[in-house]
PDB file of N, CA and C in Angstrom:
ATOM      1  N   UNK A   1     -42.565  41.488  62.706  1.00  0.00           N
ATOM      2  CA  UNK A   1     -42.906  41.165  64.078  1.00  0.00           C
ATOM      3  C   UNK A   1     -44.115  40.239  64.111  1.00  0.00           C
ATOM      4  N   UNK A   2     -43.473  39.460  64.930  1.00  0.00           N
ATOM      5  CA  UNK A   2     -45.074  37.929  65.078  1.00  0.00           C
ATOM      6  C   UNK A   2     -46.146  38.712  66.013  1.00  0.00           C
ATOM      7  N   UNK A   3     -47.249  38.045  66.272  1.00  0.00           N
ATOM      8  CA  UNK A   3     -48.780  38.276  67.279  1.00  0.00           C
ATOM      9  C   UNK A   3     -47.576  37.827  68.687  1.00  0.00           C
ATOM     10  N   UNK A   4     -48.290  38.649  69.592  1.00  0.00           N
ATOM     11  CA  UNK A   4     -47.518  38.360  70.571  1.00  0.00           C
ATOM     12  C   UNK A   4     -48.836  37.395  71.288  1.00  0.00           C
ATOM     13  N   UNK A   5     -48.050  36.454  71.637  1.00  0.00           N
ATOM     14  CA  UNK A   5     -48.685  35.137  72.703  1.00  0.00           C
ATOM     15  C   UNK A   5     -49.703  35.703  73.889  1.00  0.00           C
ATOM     16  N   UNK A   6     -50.797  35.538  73.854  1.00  0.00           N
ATOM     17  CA  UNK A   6     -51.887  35.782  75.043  1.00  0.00           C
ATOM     18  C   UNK A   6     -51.344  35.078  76.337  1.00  0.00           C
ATOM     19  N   UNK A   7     -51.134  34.194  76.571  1.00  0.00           N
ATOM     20  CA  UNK A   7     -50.634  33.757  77.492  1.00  0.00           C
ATOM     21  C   UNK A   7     -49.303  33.417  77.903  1.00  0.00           C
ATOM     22  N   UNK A   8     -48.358  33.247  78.975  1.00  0.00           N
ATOM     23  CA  UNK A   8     -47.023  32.839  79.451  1.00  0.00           C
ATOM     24  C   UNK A   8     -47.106  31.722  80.545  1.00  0.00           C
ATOM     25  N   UNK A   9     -46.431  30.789  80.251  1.00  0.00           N
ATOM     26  CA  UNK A   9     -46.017  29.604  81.478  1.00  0.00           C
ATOM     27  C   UNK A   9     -45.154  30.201  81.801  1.00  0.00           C
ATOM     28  N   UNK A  10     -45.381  30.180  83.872  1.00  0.00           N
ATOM     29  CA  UNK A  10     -44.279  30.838  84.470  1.00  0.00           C
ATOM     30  C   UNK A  10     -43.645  29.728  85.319  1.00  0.00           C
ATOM     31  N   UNK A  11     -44.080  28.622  84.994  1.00  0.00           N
ATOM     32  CA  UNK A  11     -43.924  27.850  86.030  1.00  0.00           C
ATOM     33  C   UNK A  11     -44.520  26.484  85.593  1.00  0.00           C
ATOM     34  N   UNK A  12     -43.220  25.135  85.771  1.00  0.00           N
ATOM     35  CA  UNK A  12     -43.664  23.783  85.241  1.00  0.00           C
ATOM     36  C   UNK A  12     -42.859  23.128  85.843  1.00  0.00           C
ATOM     37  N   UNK A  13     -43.851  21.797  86.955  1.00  0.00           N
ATOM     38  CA  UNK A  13     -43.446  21.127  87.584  1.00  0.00           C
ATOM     39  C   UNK A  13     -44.019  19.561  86.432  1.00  0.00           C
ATOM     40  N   UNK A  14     -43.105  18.544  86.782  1.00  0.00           N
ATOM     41  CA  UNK A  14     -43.579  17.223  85.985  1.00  0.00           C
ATOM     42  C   UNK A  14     -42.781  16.266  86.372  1.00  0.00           C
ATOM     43  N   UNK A  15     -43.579  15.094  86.282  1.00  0.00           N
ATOM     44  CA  UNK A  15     -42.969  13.660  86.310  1.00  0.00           C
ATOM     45  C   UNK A  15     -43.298  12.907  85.162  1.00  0.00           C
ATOM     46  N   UNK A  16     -43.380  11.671  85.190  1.00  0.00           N
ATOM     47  CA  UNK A  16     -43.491  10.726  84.350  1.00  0.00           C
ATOM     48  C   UNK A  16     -45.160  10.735  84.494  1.00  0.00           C
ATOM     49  N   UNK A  17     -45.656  10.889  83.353  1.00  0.00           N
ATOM     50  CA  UNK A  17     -47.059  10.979  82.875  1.00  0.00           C
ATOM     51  C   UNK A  17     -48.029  12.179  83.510  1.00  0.00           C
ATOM     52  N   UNK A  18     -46.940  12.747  84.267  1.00  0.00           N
ATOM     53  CA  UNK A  18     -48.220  14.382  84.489  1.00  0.00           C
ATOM     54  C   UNK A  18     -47.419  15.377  85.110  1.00  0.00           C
ATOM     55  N   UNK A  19     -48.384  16.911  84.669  1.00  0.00           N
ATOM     56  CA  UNK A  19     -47.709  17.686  85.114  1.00  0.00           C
ATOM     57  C   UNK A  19     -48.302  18.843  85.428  1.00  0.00           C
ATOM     58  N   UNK A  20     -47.738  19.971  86.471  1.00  0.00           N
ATOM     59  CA  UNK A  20     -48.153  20.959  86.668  1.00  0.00           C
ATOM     60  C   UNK A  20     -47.876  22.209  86.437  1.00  0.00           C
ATOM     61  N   UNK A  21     -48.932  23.293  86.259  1.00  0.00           N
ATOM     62  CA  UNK A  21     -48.181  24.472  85.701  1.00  0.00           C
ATOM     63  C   UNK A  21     -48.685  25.461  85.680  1.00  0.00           C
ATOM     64  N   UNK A  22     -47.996  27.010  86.039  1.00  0.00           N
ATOM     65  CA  UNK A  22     -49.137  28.269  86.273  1.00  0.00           C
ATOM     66  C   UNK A  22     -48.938  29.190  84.927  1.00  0.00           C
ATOM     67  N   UNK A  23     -49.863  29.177  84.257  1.00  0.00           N
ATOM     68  CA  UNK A  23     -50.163  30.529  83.405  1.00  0.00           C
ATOM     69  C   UNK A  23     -50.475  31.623  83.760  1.00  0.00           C
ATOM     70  N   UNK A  24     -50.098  32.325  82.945  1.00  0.00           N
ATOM     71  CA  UNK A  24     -50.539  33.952  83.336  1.00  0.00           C
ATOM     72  C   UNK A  24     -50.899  34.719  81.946  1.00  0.00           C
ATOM     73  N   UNK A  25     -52.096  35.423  81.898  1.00  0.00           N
ATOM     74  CA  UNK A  25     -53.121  36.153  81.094  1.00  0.00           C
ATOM     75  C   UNK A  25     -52.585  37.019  80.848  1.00  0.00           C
ATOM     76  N   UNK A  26     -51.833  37.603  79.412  1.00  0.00           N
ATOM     77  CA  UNK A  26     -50.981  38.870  79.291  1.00  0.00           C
ATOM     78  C   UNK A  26     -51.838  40.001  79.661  1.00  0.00           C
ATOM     79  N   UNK A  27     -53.323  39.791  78.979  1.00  0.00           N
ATOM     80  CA  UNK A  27     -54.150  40.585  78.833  1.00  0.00           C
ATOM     81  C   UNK A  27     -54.499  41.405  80.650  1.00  0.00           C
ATOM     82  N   UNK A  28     -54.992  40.548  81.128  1.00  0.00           N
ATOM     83  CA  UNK A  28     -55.654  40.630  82.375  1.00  0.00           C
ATOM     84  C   UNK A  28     -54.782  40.113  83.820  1.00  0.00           C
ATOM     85  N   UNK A  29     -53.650  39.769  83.702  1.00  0.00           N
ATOM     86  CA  UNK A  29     -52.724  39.172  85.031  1.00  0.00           C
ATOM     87  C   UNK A  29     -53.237  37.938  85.812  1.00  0.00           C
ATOM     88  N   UNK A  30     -54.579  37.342  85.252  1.00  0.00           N
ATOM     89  CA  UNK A  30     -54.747  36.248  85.902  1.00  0.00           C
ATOM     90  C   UNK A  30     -54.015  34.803  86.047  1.00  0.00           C
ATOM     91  N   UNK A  31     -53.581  34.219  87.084  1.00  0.00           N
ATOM     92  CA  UNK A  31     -52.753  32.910  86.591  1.00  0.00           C
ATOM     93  C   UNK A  31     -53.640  32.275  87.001  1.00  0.00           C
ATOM     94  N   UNK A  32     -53.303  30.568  86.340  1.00  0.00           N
ATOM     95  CA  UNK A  32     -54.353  29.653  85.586  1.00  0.00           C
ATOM     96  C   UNK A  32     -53.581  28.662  86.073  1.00  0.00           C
ATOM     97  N   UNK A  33     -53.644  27.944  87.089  1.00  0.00           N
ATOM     98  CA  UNK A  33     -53.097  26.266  87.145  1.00  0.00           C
ATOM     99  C   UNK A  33     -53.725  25.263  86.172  1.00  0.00           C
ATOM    100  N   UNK A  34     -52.825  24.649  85.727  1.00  0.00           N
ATOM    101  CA  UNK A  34     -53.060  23.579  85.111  1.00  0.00           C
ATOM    102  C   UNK A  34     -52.683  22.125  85.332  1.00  0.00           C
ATOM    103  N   UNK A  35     -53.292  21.125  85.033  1.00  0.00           N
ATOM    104  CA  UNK A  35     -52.619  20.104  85.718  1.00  0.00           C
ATOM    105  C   UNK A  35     -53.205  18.565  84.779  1.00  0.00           C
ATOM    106  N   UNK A  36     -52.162  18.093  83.970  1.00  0.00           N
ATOM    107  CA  UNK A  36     -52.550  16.919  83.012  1.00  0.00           C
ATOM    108  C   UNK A  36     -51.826  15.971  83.186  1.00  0.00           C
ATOM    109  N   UNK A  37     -52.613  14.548  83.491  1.00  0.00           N
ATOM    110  CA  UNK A  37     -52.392  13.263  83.922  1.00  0.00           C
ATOM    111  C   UNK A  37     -52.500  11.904  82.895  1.00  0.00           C
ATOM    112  N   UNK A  38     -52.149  11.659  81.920  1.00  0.00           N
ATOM    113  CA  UNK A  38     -52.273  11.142  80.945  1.00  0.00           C
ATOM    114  C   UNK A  38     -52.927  11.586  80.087  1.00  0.00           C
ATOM    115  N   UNK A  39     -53.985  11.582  79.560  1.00  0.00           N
ATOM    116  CA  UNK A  39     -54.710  11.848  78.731  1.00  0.00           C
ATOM    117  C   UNK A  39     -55.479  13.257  78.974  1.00  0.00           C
ATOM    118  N   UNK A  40     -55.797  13.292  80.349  1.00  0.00           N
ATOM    119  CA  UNK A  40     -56.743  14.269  80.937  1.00  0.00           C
ATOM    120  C   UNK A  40     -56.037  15.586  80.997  1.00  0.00           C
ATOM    121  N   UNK A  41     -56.736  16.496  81.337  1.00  0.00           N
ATOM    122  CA  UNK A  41     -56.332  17.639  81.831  1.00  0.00           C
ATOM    123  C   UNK A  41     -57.426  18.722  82.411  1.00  0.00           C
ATOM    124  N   UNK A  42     -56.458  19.992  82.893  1.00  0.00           N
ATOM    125  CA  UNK A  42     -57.728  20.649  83.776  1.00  0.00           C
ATOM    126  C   UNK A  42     -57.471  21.638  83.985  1.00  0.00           C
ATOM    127  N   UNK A  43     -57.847  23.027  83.533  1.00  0.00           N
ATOM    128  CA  UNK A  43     -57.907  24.726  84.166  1.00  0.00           C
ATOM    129  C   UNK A  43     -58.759  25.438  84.488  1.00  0.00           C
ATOM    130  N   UNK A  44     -57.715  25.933  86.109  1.00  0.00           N
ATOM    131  CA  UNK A  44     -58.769  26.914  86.799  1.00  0.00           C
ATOM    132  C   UNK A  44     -58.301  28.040  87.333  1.00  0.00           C
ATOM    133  N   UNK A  45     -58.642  28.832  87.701  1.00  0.00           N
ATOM    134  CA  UNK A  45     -57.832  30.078  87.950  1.00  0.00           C
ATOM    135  C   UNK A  45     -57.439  29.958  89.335  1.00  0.00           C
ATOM    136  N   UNK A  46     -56.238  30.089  89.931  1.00  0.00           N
ATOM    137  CA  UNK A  46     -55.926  30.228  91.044  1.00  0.00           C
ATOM    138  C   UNK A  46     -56.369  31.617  92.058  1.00  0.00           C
ATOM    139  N   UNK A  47     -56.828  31.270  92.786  1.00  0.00           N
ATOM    140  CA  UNK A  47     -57.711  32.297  93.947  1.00  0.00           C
ATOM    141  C   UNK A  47     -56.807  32.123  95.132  1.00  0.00           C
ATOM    142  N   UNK A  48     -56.953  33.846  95.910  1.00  0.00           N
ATOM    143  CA  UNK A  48     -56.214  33.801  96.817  1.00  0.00           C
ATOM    144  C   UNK A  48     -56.758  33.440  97.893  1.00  0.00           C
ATOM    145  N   UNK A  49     -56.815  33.974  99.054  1.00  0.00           N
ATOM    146  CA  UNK A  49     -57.267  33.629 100.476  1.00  0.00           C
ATOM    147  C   UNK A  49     -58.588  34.529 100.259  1.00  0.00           C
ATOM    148  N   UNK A  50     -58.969  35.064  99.597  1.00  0.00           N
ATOM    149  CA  UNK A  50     -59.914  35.873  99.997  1.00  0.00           C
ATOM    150  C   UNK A  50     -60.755  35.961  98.927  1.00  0.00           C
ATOM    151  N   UNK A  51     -60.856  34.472  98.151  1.00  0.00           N
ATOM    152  CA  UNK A  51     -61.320  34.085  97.401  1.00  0.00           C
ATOM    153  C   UNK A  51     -61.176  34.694  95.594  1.00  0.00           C
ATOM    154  N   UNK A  52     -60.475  35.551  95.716  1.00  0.00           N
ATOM    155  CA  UNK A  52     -60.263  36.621  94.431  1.00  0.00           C
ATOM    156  C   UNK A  52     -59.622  35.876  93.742  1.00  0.00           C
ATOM    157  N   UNK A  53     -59.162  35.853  92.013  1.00  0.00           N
ATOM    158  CA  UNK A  53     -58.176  35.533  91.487  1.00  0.00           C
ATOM    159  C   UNK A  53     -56.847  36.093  91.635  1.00  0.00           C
ATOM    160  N   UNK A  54     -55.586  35.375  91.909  1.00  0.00           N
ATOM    161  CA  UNK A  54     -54.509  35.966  91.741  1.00  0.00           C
ATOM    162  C   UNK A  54     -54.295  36.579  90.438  1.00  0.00           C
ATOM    163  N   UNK A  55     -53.842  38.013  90.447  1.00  0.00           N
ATOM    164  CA  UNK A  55     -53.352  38.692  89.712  1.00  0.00           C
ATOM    165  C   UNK A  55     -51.826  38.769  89.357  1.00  0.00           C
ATOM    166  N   UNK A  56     -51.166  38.919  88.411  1.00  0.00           N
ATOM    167  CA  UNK A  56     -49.700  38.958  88.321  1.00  0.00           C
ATOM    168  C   UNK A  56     -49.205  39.818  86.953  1.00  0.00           C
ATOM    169  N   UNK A  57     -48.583  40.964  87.626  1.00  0.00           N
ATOM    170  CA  UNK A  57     -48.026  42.353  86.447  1.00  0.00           C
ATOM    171  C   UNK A  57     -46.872  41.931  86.040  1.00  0.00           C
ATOM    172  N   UNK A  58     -46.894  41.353  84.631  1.00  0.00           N
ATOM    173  CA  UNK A  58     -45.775  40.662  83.877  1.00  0.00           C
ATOM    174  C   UNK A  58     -45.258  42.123  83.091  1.00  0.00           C
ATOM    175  N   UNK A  59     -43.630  41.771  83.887  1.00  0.00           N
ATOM    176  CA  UNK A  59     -42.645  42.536  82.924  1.00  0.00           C
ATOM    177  C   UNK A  59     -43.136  42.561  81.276  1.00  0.00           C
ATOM    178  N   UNK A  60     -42.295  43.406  80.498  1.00  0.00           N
ATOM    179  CA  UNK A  60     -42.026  42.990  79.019  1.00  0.00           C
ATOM    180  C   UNK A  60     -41.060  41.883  78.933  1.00  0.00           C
ATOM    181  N   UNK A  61     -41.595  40.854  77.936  1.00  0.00           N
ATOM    182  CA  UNK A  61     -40.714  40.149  77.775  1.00  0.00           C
ATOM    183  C   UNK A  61     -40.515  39.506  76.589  1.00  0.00           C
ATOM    184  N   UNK A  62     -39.520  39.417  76.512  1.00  0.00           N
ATOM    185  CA  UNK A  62     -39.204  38.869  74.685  1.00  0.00           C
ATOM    186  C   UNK A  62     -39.310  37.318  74.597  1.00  0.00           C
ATOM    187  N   UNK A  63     -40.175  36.056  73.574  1.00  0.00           N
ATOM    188  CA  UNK A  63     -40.154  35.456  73.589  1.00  0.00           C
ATOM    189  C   UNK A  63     -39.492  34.699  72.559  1.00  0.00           C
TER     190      UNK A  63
END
């Protein structure tokens, strides 16, 4: 059995030279937008309305 992956992409939007995408923290349920435009890139934790981080309780899942 391999290390199981700290993190999961649940979600990937993209075009031609950039793209977007939400992670989620196996450890802790936090998701993480990301967003890279050629060369660049950038993560931050997505917050809800009430300024908190979104949390998200990931099934088991086999990768």
């Amino acid at each position: 059995m391999g290390k199981e992956k700290r993190f999961v992409r649940v979600y990937k939007e993209s075009s031609i030279g950039e793209s977007n995408e939400v992670w989620v923290d196996r450890t802790s349920g936090v998701n993480y937008f990301y967003h890279s435009s050629g060369y660049g890139g950038g993560l931050t934790p997505l917050l809800g309305a009430d300024g908190r981080p979104l949390v998200t309780r990931l099934m088991d899942t086999e990768d």
